[in-house]
C-alpha atoms as a PDB file:
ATOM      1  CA  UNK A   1     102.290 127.462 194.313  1.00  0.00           C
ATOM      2  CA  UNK A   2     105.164 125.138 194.673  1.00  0.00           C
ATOM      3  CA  UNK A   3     108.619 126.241 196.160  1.00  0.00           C
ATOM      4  CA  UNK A   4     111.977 124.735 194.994  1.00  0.00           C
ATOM      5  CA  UNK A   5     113.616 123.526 198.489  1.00  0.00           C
ATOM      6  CA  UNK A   6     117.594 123.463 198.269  1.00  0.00           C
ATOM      7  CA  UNK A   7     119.082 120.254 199.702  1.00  0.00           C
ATOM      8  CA  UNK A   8     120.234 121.813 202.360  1.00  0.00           C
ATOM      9  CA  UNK A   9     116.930 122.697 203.921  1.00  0.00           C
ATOM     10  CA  UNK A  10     115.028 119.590 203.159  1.00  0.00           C
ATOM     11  CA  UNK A  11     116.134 116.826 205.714  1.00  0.00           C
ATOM     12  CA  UNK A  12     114.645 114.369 203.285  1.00  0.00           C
ATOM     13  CA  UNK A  13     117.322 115.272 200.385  1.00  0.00           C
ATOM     14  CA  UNK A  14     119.941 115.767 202.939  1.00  0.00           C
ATOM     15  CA  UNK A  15     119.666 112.603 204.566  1.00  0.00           C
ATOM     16  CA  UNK A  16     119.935 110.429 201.416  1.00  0.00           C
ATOM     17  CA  UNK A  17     122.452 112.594 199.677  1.00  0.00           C
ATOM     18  CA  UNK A  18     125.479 110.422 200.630  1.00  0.00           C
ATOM     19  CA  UNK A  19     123.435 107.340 199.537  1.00  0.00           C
ATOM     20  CA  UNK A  20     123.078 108.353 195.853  1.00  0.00           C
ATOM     21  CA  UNK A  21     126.307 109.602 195.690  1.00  0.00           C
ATOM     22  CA  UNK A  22     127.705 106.312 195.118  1.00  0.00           C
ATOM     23  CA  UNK A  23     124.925 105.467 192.872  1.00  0.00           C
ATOM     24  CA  UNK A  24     127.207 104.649 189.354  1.00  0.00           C
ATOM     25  CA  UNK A  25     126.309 106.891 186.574  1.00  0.00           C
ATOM     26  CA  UNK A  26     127.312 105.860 183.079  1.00  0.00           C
ATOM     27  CA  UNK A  27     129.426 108.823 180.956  1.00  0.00           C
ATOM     28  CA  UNK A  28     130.328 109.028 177.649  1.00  0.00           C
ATOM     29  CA  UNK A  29     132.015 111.284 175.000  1.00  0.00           C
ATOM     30  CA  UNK A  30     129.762 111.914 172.240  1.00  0.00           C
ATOM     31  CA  UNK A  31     132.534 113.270 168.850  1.00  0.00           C
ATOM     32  CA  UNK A  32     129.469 113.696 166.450  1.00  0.00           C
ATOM     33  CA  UNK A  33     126.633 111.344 165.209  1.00  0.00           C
ATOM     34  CA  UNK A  34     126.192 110.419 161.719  1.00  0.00           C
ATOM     35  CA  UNK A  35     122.814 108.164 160.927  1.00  0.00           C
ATOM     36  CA  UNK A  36     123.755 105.168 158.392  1.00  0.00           C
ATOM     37  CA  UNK A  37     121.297 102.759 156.562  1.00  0.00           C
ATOM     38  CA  UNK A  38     121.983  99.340 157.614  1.00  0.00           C
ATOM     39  CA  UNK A  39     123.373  98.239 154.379  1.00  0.00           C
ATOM     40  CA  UNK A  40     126.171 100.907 154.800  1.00  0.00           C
ATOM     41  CA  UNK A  41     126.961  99.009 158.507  1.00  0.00           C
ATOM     42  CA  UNK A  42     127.512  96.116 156.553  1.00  0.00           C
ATOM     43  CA  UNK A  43     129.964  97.161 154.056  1.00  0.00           C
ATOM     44  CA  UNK A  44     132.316  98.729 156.553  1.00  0.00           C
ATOM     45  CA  UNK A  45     135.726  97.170 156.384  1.00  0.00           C
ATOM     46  CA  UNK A  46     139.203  97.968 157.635  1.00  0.00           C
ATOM     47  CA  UNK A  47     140.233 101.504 156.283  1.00  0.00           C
ATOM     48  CA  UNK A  48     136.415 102.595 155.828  1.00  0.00           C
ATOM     49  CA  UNK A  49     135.776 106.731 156.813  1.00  0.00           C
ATOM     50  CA  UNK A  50     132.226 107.500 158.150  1.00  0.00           C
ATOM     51  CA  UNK A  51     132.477 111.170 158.399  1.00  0.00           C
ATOM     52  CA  UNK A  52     130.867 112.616 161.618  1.00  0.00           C
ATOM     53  CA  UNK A  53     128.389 115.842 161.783  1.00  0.00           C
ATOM     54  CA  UNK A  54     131.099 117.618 163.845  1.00  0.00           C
ATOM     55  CA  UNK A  55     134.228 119.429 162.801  1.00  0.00           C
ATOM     56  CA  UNK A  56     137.941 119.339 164.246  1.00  0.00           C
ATOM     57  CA  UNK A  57     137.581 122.026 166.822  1.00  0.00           C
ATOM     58  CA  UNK A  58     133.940 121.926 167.969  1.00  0.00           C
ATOM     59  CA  UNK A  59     132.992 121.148 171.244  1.00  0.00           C
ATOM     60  CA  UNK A  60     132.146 118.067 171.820  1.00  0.00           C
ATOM     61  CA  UNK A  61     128.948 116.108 174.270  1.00  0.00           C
ATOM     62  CA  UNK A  62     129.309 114.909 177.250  1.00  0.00           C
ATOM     63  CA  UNK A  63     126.786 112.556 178.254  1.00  0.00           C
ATOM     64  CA  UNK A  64     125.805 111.018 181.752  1.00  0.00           C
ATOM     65  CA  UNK A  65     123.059 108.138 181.366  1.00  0.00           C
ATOM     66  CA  UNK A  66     122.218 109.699 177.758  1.00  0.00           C
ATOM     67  CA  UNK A  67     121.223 113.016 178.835  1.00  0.00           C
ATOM     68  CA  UNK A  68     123.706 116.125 177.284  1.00  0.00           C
ATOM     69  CA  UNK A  69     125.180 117.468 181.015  1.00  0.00           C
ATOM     70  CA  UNK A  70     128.285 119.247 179.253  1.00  0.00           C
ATOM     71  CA  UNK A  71     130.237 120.376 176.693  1.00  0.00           C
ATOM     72  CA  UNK A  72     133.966 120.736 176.415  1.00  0.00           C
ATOM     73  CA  UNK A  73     137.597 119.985 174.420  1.00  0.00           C
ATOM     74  CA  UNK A  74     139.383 116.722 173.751  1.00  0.00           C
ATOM     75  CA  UNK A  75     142.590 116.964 175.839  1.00  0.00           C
ATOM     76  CA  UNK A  76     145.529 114.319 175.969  1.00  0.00           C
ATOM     77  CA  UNK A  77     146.787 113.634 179.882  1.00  0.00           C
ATOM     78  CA  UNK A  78     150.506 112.979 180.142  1.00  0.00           C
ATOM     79  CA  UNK A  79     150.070 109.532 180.085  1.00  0.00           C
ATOM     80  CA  UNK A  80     148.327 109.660 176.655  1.00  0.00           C
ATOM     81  CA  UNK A  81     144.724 108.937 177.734  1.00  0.00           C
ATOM     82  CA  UNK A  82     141.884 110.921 176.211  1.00  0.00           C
ATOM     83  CA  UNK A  83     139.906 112.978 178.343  1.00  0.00           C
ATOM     84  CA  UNK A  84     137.707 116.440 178.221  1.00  0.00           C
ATOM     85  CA  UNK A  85     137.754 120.031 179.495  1.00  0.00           C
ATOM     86  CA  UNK A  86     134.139 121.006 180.407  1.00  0.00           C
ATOM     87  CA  UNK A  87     133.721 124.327 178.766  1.00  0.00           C
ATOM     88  CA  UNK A  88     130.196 124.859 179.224  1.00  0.00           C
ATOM     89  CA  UNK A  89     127.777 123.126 181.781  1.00  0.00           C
ATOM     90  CA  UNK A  90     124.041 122.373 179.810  1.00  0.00           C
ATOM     91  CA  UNK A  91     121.009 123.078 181.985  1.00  0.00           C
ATOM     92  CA  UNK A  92     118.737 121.054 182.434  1.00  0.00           C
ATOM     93  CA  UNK A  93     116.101 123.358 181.529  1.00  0.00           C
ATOM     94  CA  UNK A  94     117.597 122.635 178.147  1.00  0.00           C
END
């Protein structure tokens, strides 16, 4: 039977943990998905709507290398950037 080692007690883990800590992850901010036929991509024009599968006030994805990590709220910072308040942490059991 195999035993789940923290890193803190394998010296393999905790020896390359700084390493990969600087390894660059991409993240995104999924607001919903919607699939579209081609022909649909090409008639898009200034002013078109493509409404999303979400709705004002769901959470919304976030994403690290295309893999669901977390969920959480649209916020606006001070300086008017976007950003998100993790409300929920996805397993990855999940």
């Amino acid at each position: 039977m195999s035993e789940t080692v923290s890193s803190s007690e394998n010296p393999f883990l905790a020896e390359r943990r700084p390493r990969i800590m600087d390894i660059p992850v991409n993240v995104q901010v999924v607001l919903g998905n919607k699939r579209l036929p081609m022909a649909a991509l090409f008639d898009l024009s200034r002013g078109s709507v493509i409404e999303f599968d979400k709705k004002v006030g769901e959470p919304i994805d976030l994403m690290a290398n295309e893999r669901l990590i977390a969920r959480g709220e649209i916020q606006i910072t001070d300086d008017g950037r976007l950003s998100i308040s993790i409300t929920e942490i996805v397993s990855s059991s999940s």
